[in-house]
C-alpha atoms as a PDB file:
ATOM      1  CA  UNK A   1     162.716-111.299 248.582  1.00  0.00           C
ATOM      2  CA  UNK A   2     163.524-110.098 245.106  1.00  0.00           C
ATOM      3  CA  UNK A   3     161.412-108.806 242.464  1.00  0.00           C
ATOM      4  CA  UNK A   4     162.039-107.975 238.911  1.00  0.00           C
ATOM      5  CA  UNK A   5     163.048-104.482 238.322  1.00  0.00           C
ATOM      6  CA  UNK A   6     159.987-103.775 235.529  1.00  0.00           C
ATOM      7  CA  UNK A   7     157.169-105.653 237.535  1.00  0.00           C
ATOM      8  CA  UNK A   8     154.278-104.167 238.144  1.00  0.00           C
ATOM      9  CA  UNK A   9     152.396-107.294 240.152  1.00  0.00           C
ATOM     10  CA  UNK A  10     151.332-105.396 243.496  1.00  0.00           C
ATOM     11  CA  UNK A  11     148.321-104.451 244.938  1.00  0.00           C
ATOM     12  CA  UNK A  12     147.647-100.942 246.510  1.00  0.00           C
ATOM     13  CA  UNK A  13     145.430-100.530 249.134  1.00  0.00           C
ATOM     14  CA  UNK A  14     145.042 -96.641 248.753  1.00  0.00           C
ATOM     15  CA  UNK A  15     143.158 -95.470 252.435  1.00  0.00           C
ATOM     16  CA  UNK A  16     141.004 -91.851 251.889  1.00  0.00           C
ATOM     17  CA  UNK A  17     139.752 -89.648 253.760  1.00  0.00           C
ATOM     18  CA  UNK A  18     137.673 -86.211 253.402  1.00  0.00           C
ATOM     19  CA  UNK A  19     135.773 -84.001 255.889  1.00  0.00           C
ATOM     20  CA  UNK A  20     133.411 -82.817 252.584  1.00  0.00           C
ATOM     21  CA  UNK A  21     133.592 -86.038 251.191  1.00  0.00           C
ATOM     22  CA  UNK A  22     134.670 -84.730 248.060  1.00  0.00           C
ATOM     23  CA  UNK A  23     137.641 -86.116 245.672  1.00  0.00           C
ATOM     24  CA  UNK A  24     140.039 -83.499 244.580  1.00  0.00           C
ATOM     25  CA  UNK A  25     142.235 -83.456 241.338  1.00  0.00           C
ATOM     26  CA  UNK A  26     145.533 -84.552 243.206  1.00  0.00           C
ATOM     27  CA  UNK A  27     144.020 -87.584 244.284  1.00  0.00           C
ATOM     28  CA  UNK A  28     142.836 -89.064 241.084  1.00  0.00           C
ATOM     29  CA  UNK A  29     146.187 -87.992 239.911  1.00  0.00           C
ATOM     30  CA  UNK A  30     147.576 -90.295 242.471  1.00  0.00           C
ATOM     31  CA  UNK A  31     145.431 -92.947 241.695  1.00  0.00           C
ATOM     32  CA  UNK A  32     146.437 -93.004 237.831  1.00  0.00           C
ATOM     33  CA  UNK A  33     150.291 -92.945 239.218  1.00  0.00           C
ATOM     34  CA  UNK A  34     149.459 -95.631 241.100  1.00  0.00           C
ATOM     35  CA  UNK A  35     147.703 -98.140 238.269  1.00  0.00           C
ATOM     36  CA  UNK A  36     150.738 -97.214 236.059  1.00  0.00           C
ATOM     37  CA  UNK A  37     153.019 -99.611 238.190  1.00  0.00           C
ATOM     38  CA  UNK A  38     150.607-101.809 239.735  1.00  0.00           C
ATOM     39  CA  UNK A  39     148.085-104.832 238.897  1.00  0.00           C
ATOM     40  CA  UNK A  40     145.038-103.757 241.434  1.00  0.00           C
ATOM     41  CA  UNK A  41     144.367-100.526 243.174  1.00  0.00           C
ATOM     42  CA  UNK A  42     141.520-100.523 246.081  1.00  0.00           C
ATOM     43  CA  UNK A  43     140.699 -97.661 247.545  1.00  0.00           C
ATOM     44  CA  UNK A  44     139.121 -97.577 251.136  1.00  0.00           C
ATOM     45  CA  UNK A  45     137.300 -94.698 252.076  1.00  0.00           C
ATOM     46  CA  UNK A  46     136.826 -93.986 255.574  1.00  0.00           C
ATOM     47  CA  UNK A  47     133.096 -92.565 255.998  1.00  0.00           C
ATOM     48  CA  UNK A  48     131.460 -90.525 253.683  1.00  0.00           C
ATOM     49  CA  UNK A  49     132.077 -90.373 250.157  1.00  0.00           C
ATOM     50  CA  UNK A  50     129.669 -88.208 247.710  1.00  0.00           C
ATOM     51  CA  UNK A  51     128.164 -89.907 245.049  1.00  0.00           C
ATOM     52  CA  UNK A  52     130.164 -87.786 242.679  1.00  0.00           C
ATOM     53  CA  UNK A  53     133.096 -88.344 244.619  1.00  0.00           C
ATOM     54  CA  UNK A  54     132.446 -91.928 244.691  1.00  0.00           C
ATOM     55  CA  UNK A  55     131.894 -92.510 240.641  1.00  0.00           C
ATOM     56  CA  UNK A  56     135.063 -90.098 240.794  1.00  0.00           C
ATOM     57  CA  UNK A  57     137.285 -92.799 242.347  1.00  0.00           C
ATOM     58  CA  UNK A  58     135.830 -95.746 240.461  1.00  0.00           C
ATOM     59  CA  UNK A  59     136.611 -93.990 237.269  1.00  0.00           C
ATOM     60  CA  UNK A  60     140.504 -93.856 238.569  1.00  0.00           C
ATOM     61  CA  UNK A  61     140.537 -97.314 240.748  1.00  0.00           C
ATOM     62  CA  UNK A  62     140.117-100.616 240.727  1.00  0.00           C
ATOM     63  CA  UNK A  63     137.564-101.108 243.344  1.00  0.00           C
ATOM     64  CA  UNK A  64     136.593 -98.622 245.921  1.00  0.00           C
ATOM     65  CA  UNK A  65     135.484-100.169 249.744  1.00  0.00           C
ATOM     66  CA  UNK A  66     133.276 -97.358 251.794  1.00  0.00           C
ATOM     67  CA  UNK A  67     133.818 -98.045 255.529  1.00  0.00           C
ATOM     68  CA  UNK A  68     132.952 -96.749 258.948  1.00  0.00           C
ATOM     69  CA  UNK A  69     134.784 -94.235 259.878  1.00  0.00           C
ATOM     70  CA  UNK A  70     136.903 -96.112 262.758  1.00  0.00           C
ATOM     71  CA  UNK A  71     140.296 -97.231 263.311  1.00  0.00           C
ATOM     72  CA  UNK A  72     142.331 -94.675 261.686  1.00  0.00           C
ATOM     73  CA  UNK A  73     144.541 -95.884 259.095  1.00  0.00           C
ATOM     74  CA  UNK A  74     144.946 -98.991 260.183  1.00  0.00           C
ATOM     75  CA  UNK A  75     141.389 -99.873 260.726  1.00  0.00           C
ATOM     76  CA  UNK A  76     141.187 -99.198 256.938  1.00  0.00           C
ATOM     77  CA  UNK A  77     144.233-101.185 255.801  1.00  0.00           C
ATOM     78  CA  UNK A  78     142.783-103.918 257.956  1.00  0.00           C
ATOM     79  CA  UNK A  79     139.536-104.156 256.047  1.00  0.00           C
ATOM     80  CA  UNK A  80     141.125-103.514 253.206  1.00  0.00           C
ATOM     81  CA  UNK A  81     142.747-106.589 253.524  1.00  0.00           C
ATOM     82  CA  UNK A  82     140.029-108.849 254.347  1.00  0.00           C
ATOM     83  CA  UNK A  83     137.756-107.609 251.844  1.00  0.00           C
ATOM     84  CA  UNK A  84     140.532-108.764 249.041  1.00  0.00           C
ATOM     85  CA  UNK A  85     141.188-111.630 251.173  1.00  0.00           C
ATOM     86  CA  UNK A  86     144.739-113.351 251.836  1.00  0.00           C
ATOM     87  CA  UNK A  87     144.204-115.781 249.241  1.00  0.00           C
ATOM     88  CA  UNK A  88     143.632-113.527 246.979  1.00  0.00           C
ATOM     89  CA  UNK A  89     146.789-111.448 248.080  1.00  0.00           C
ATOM     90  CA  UNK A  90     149.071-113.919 247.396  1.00  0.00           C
ATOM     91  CA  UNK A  91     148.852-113.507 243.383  1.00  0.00           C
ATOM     92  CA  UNK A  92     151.157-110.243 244.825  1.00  0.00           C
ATOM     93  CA  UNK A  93     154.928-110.046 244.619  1.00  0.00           C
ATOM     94  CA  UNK A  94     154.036-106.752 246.514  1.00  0.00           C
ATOM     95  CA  UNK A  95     151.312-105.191 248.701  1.00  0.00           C
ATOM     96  CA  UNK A  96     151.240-100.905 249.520  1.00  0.00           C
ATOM     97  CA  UNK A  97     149.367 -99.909 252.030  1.00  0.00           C
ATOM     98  CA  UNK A  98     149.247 -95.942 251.942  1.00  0.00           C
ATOM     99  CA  UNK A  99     146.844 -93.139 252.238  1.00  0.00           C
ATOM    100  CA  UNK A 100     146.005 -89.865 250.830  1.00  0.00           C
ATOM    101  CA  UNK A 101     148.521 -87.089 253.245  1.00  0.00           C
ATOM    102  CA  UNK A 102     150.969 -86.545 250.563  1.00  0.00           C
ATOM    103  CA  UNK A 103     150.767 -85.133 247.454  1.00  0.00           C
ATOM    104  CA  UNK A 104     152.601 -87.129 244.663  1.00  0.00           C
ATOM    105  CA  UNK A 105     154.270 -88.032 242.178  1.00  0.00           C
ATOM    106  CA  UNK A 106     156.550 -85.361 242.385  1.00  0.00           C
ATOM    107  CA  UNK A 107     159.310 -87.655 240.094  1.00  0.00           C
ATOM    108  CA  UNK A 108     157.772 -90.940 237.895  1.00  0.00           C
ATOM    109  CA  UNK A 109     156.402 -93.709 240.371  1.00  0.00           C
ATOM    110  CA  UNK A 110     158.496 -96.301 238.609  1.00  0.00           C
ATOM    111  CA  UNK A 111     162.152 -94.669 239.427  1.00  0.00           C
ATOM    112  CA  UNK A 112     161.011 -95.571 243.023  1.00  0.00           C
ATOM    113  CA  UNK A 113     159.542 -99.225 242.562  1.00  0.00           C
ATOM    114  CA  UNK A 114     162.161 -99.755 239.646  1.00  0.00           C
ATOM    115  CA  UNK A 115     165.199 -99.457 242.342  1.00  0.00           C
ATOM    116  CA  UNK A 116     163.333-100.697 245.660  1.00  0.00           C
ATOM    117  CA  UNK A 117     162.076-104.028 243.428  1.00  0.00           C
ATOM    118  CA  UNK A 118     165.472-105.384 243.146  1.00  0.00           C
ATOM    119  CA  UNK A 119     166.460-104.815 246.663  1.00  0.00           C
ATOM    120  CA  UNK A 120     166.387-108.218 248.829  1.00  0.00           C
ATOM    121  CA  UNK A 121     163.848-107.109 251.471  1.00  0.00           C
ATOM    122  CA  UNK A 122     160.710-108.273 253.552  1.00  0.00           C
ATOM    123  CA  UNK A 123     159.316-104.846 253.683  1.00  0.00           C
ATOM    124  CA  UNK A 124     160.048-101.219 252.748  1.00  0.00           C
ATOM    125  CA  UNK A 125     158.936 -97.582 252.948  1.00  0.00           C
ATOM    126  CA  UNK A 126     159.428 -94.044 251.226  1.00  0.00           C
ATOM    127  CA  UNK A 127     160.515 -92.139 254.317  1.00  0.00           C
ATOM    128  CA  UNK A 128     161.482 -92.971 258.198  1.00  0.00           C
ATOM    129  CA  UNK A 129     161.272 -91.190 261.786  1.00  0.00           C
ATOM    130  CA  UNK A 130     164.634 -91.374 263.081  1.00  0.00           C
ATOM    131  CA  UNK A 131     164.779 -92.864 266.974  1.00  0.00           C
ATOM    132  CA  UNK A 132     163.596 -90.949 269.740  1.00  0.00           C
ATOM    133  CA  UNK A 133     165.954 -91.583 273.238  1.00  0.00           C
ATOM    134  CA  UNK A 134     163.076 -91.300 275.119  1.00  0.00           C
ATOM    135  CA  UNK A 135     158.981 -91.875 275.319  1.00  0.00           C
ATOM    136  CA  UNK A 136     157.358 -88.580 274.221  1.00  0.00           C
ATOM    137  CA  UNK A 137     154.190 -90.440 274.253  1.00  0.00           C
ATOM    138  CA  UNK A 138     153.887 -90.626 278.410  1.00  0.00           C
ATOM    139  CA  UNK A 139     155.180 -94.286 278.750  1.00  0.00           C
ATOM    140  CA  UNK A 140     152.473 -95.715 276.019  1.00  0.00           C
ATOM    141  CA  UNK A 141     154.995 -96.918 273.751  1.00  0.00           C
ATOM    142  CA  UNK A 142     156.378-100.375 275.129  1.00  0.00           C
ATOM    143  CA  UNK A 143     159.877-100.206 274.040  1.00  0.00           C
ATOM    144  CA  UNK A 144     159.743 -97.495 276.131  1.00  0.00           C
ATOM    145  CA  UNK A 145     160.813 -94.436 273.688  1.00  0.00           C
ATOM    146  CA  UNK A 146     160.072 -93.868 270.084  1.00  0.00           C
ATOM    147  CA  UNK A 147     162.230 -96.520 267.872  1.00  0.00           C
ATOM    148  CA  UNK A 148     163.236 -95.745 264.318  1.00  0.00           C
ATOM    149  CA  UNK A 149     160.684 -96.157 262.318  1.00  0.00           C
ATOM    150  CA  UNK A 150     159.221 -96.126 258.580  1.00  0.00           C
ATOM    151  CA  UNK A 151     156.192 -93.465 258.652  1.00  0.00           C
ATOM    152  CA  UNK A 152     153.131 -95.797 257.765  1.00  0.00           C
ATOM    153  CA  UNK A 153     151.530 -93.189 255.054  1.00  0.00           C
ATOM    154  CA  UNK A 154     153.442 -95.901 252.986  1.00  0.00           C
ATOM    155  CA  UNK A 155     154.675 -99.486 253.725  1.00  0.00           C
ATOM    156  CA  UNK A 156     155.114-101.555 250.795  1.00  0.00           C
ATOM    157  CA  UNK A 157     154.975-105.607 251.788  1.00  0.00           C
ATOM    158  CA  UNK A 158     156.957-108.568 250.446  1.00  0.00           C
ATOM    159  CA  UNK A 159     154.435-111.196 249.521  1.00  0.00           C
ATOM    160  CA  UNK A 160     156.659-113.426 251.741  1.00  0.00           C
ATOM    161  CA  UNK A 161     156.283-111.147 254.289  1.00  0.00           C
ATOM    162  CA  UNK A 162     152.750-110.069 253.973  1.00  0.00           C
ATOM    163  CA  UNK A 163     151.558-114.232 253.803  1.00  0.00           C
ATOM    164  CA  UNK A 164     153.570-115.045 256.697  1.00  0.00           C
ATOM    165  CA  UNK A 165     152.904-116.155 260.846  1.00  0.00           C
ATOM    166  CA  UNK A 166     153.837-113.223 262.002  1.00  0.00           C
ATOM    167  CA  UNK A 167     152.374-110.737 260.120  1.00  0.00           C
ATOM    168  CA  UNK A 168     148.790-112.407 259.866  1.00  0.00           C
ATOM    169  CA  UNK A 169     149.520-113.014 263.551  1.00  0.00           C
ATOM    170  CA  UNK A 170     150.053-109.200 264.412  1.00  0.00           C
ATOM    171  CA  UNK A 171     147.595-107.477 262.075  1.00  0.00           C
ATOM    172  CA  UNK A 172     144.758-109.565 262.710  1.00  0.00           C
ATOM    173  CA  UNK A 173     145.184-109.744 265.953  1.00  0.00           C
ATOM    174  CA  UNK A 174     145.467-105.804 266.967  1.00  0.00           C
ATOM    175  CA  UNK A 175     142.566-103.879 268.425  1.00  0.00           C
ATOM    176  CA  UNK A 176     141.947-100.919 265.767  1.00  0.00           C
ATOM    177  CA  UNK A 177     143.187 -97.997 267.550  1.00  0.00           C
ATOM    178  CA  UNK A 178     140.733 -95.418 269.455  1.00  0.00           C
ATOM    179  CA  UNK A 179     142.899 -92.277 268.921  1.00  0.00           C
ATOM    180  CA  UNK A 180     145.162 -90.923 266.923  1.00  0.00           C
ATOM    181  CA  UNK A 181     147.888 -91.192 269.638  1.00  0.00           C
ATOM    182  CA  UNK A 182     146.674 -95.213 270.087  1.00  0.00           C
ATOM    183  CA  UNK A 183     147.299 -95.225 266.440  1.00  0.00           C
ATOM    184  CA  UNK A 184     150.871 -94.194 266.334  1.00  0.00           C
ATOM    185  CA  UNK A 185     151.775 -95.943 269.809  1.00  0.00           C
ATOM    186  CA  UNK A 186     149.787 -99.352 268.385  1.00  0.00           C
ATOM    187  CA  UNK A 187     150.705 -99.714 264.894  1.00  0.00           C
ATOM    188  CA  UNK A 188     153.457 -97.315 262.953  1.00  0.00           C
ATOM    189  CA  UNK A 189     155.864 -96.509 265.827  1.00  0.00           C
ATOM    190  CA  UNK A 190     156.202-100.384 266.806  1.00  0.00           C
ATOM    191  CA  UNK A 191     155.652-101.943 263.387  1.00  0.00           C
ATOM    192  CA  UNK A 192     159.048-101.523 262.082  1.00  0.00           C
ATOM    193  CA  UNK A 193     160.893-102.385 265.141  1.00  0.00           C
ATOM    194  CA  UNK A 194     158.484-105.440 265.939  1.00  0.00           C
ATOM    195  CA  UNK A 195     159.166-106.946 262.650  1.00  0.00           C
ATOM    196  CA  UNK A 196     163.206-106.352 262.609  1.00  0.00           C
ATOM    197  CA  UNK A 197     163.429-107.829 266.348  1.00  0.00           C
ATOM    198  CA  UNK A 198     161.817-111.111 264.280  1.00  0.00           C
ATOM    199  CA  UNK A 199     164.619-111.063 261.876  1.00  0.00           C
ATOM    200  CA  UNK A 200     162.266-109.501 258.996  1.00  0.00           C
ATOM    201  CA  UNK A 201     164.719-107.739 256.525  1.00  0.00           C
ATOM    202  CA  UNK A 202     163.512-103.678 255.786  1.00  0.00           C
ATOM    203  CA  UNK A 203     164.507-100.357 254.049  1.00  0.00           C
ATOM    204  CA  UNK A 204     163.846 -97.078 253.537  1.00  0.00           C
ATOM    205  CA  UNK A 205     163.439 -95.244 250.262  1.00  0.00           C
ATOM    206  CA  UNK A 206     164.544 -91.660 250.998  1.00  0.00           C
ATOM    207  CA  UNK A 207     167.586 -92.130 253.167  1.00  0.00           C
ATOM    208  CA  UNK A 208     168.163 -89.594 255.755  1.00  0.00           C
ATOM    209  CA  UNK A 209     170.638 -91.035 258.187  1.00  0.00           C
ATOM    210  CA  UNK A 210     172.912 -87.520 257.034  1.00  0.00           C
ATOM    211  CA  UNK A 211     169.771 -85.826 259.546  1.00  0.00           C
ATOM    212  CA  UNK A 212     170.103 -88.240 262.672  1.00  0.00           C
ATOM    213  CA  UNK A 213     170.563 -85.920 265.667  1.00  0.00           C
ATOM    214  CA  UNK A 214     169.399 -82.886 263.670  1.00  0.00           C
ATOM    215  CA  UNK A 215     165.294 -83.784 263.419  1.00  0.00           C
ATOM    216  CA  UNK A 216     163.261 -86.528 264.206  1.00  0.00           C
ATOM    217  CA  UNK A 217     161.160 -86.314 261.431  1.00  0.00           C
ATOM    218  CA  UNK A 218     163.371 -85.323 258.031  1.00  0.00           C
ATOM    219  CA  UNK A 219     159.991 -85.633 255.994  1.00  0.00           C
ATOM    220  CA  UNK A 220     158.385 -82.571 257.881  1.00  0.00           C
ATOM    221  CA  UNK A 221     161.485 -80.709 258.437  1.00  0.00           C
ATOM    222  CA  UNK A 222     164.164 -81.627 255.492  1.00  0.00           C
ATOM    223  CA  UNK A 223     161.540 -82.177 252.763  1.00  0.00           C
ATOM    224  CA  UNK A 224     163.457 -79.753 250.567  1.00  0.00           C
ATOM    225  CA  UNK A 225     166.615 -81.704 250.749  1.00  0.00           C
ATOM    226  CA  UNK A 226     164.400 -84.886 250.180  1.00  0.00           C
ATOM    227  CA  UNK A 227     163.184 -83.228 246.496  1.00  0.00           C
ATOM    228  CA  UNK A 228     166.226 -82.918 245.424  1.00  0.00           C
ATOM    229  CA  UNK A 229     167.266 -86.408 245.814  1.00  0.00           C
ATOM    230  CA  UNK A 230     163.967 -87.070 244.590  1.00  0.00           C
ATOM    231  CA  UNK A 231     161.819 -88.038 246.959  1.00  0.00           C
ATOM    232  CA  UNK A 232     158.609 -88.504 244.642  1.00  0.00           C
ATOM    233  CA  UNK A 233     155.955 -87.243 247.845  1.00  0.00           C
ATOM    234  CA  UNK A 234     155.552 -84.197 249.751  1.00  0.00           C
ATOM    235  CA  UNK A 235     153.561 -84.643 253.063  1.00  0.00           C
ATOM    236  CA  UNK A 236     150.342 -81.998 252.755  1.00  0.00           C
ATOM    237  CA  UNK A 237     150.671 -80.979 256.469  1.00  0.00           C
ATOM    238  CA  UNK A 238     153.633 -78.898 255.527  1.00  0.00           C
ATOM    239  CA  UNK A 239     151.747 -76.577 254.174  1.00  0.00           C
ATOM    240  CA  UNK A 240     149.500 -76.219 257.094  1.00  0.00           C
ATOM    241  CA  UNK A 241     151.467 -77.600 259.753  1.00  0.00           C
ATOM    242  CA  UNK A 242     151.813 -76.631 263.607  1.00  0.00           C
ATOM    243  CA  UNK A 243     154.139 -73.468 263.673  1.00  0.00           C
ATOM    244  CA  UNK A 244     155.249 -74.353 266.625  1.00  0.00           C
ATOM    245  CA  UNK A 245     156.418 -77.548 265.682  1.00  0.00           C
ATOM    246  CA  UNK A 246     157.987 -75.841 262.598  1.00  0.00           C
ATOM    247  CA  UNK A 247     159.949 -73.330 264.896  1.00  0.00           C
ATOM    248  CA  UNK A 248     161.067 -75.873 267.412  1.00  0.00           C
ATOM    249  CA  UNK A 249     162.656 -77.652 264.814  1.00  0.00           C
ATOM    250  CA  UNK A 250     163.728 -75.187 262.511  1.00  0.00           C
ATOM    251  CA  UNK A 251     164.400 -71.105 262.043  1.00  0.00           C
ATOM    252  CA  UNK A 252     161.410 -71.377 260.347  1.00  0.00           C
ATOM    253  CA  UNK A 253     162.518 -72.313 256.474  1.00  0.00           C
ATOM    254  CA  UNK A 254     162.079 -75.645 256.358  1.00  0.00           C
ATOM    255  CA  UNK A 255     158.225 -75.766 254.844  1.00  0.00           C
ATOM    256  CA  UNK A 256     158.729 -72.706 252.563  1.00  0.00           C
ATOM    257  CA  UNK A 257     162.398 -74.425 251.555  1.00  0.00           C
ATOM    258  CA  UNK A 258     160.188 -77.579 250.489  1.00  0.00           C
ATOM    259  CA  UNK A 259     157.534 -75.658 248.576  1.00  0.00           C
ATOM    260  CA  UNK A 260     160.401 -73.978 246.540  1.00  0.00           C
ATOM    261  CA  UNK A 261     161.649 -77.425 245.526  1.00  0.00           C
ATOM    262  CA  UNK A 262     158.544 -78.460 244.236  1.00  0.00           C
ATOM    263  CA  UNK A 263     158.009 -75.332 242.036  1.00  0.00           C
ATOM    264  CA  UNK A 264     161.750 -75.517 241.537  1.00  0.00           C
ATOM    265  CA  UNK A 265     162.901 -79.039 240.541  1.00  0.00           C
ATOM    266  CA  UNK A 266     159.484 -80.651 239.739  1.00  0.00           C
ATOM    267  CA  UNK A 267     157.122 -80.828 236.754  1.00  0.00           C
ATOM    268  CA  UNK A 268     154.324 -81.035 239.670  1.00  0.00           C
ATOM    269  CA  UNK A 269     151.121 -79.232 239.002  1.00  0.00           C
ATOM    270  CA  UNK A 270     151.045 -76.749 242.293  1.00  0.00           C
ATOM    271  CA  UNK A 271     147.028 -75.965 241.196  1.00  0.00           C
ATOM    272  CA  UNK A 272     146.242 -78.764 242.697  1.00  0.00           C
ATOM    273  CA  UNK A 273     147.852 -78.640 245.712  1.00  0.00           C
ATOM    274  CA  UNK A 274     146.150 -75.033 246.480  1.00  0.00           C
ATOM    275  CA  UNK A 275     142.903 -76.563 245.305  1.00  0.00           C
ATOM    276  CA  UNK A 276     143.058 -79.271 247.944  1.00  0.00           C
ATOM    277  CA  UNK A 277     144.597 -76.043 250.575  1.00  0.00           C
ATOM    278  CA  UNK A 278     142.039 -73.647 250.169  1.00  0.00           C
ATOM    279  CA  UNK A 279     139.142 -75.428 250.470  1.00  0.00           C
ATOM    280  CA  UNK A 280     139.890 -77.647 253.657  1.00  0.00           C
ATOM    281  CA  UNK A 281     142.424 -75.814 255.637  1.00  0.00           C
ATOM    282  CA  UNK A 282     142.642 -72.165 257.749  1.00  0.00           C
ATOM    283  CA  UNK A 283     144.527 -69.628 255.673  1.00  0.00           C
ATOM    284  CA  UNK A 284     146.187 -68.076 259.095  1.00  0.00           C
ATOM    285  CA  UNK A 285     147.862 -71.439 259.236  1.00  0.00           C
ATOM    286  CA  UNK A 286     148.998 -72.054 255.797  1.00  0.00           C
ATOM    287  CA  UNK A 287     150.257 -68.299 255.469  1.00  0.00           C
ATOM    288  CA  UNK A 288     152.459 -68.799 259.350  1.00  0.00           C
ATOM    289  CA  UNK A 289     153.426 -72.579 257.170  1.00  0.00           C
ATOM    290  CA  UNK A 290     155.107 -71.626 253.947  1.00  0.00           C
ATOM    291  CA  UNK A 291     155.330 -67.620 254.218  1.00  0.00           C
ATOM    292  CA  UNK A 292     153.713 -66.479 251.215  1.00  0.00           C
ATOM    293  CA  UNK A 293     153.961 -63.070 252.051  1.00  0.00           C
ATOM    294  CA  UNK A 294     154.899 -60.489 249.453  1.00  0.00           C
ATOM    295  CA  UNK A 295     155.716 -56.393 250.508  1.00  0.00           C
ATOM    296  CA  UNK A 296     154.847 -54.793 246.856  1.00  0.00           C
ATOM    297  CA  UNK A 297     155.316 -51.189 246.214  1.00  0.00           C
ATOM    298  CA  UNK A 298     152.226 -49.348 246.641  1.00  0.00           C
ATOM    299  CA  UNK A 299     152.623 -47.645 243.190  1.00  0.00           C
ATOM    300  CA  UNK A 300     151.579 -51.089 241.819  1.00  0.00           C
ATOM    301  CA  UNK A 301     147.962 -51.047 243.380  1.00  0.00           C
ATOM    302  CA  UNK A 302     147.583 -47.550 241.879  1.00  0.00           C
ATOM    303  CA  UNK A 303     148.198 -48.875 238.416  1.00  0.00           C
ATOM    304  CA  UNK A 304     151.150 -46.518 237.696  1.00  0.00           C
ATOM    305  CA  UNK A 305     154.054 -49.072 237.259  1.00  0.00           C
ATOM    306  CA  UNK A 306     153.503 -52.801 236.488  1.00  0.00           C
ATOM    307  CA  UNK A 307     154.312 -55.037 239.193  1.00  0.00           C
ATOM    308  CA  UNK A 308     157.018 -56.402 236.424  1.00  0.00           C
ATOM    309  CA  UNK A 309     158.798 -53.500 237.198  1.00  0.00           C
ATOM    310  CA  UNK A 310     157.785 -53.449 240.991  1.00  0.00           C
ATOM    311  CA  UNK A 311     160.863 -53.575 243.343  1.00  0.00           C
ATOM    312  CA  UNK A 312     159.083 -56.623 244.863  1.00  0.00           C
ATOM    313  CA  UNK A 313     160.405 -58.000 248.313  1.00  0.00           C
ATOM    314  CA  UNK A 314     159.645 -61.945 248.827  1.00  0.00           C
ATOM    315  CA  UNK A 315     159.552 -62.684 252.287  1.00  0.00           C
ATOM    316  CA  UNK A 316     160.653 -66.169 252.753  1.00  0.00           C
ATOM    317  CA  UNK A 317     160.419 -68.105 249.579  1.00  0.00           C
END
C-alpha cells in the first residue's frame, strides 16, 4: 500500500512510561514532532502519571489513556487500540505504535514519513535486529533462534495491514506478556517474521544490512554510523547501557561515537537528554556508557591559567 508523499493521515499511539511519573522536556518535544506529520496522537501511559505530568501531555497530545501498569509495551499498544477502536482506525492510511526509549527528532520527522509514504509496503520500521543463528532466549522463541526483526520501539502499520484477518487475529488474540523476556519472545522478535511468512510486504527505515555479521543490534552498537545517514532517533539506553554488552560488542566506542554525532551533525538540544539522564539513571553507569571523562591540568583548578588555555586531554569523545 501506497500513500502520498505529503500525507499526514496516521494515528500515533505514543506508549510512556516513568518511574517518578514525571514528563520531561524531550518528551513533549517528541510529541509536537509527532502532531507535525500526523492527524491524532494518543498517548498511553503505563501507571502513574502526576497531575502535572498529566496536564503536561494533554497540552502536547491528542488524548492521553492512563493504564495499569501491565503488559509491557504491548499491553499498552493493545489498549491503545481498543480504546480508539478499529472502526475508528480505519479513517488511517497509517497507524505508529512507538514508545518513549529514544530521544528524537534528531533530523525533521517528515524526511522519514516523506520517503517511507511512497514505498509499497504493509508495514515498516525505523531500525531492525539483524538474525540471530541460534536461540539466545533458552528455546522460548519458536522459530527456534532470533529472526530478523524490526525493533518494536516503532512499527508503523498500513491501514490495509492494520484492518486485516491476520493482524486483528494475532494482536487480539495474544496473552499480554508477563516479563520483559515474554515480551520480546511473544511480540517484537516474532512479529516481523510472522507477518512476512503470511506474505505481508515490510521495510526498514535505517538500513544496516552493511553490519550483518558484525552486530546484532546496529541501533545500540552502530548508532553513530546511523546519524550520519540520518537516522532521526537515538535509543536512550546508550547512554546508560550494560558495559558489558557495550564491550562484547565493541572496543568500547560505539556509545561515545553516537553521542559525538548528535552534538556533531545534529541541531538536537543535548539539555534535554542530560535532564532526562541525571535524574533517572546511576551516574557510574552513564560515565562507564559514553566516557565523559576529562584529565585537566591541575593549574586550572588553582585559577592560574584558564581552562581555554588548559592542555586538556578528552578521554574518549
Amino acid at each position: 500500500m501506497f500513500i502520498d508523499r505529503n500525507s499526514r493521515n496516521r494515528c500515533i499511539i505514543f506508549l510512556y512510561y516513568d518511574k517518578d511519573g514525571l514528563v520531561d522536556r524531550y518528551v513533549t518535544g517528541l510529541l509536537d514532532a509527532l502532531k507535525s506529520v500526523s492527524s491524532y496522537v494518543l498517548v498511553v501511559v503505563n501507571g502513574y502519571v502526576t497531575g502535572e505530568g498529566e496536564a503536561e501531555l494533554r497540552s502536547h497530545a491528542d488524548s492521553v489513556l492512563v493504564r495499569v501498569n501491565t503488559g509491557f509495551d504491548v499491553g499498552g499498544y493493545r489498549d491503545g487500540l481498543f480504546w480508539i477502536g478499529f472502526e475508528r482506525l480505519s479513517a488511517y492510511d497509517e497507524l505508529v505504535l512507538m514508545n518513549y526509549t529514544f530521544f528524537a527528532p534528531l533530523f525533521p520527522l517528515s524526511e522519514m514519513f516523506g520517503e517511507m509514504n511512497v514505498r509499497d509496503l504493509d508495514f515498516w520500521g525505523i531500525t531492525k535486529h539483524h538474525d540471530v543463528p541460534t536461540d539466545t532466549t533458552g528455546g522460548r522463541n519458536r522459530y527456534g533462534h532470533i529472526p530478523e526483526h524490526l525493533n518494536s520501539h516503532f512499527l508503523a502499520l498500513r491501514r490495509d495491514f492494520f484492518l486485516s484477518y491476520s493482524y486483528r487475529d494475532f494482536i487480539i488474540n495474544m496473552s499480554d506478556p508477563i516479563s520483559y523476556e515474554a515480551s520480546i519472545n511473544e511480540y517484537e522478535a516474532i512479529f516481523t517474521r510472522h507477518f512476512a511468512d503470511l506474505g505481508y510486504k515490510w521495510d526498514v527505515y535505517s538500513n544496516t544490512d552493511a553490519f550483518e555479521g558484525v552486530v546484532y543490534a546496529p541501533f545500540m552498537f552502530e548508532g553513530g554510523e546511523l546519524i550520519k545517514e540520518r537516522c532521526p532517533i537515538i535509543k536512550r539506553r546508550l547512554f546508560f547501557g550494560d558495559y558489558f554488552s557495550l564491550l562484547a560488542n565493541s572496543a568500547g566506542e560505539s556509545y561515545s561515537d553516537a553521542c559525538r554525532a548528535v552534538r556533531e551533525l545534529t541541531d538536537y538540544d543535548m539539555s534535554m537528554i542530560w535532564e532526562n539522564l541525571l535524574r533517572l539513571q546511576d551516574l557510574n553507569s552513564v560515565r562507564y556508557a559514553i566516557h565523559e571523562s576529562y584529565a585537566v591540568d591541575s593549574e586550572v583548578s588553582k585559577g592560574k591559567i584558564s581552562a581555554n588555555e588548559a592542555c586538556v586531554l578528552v578521554i574518549g569523545t
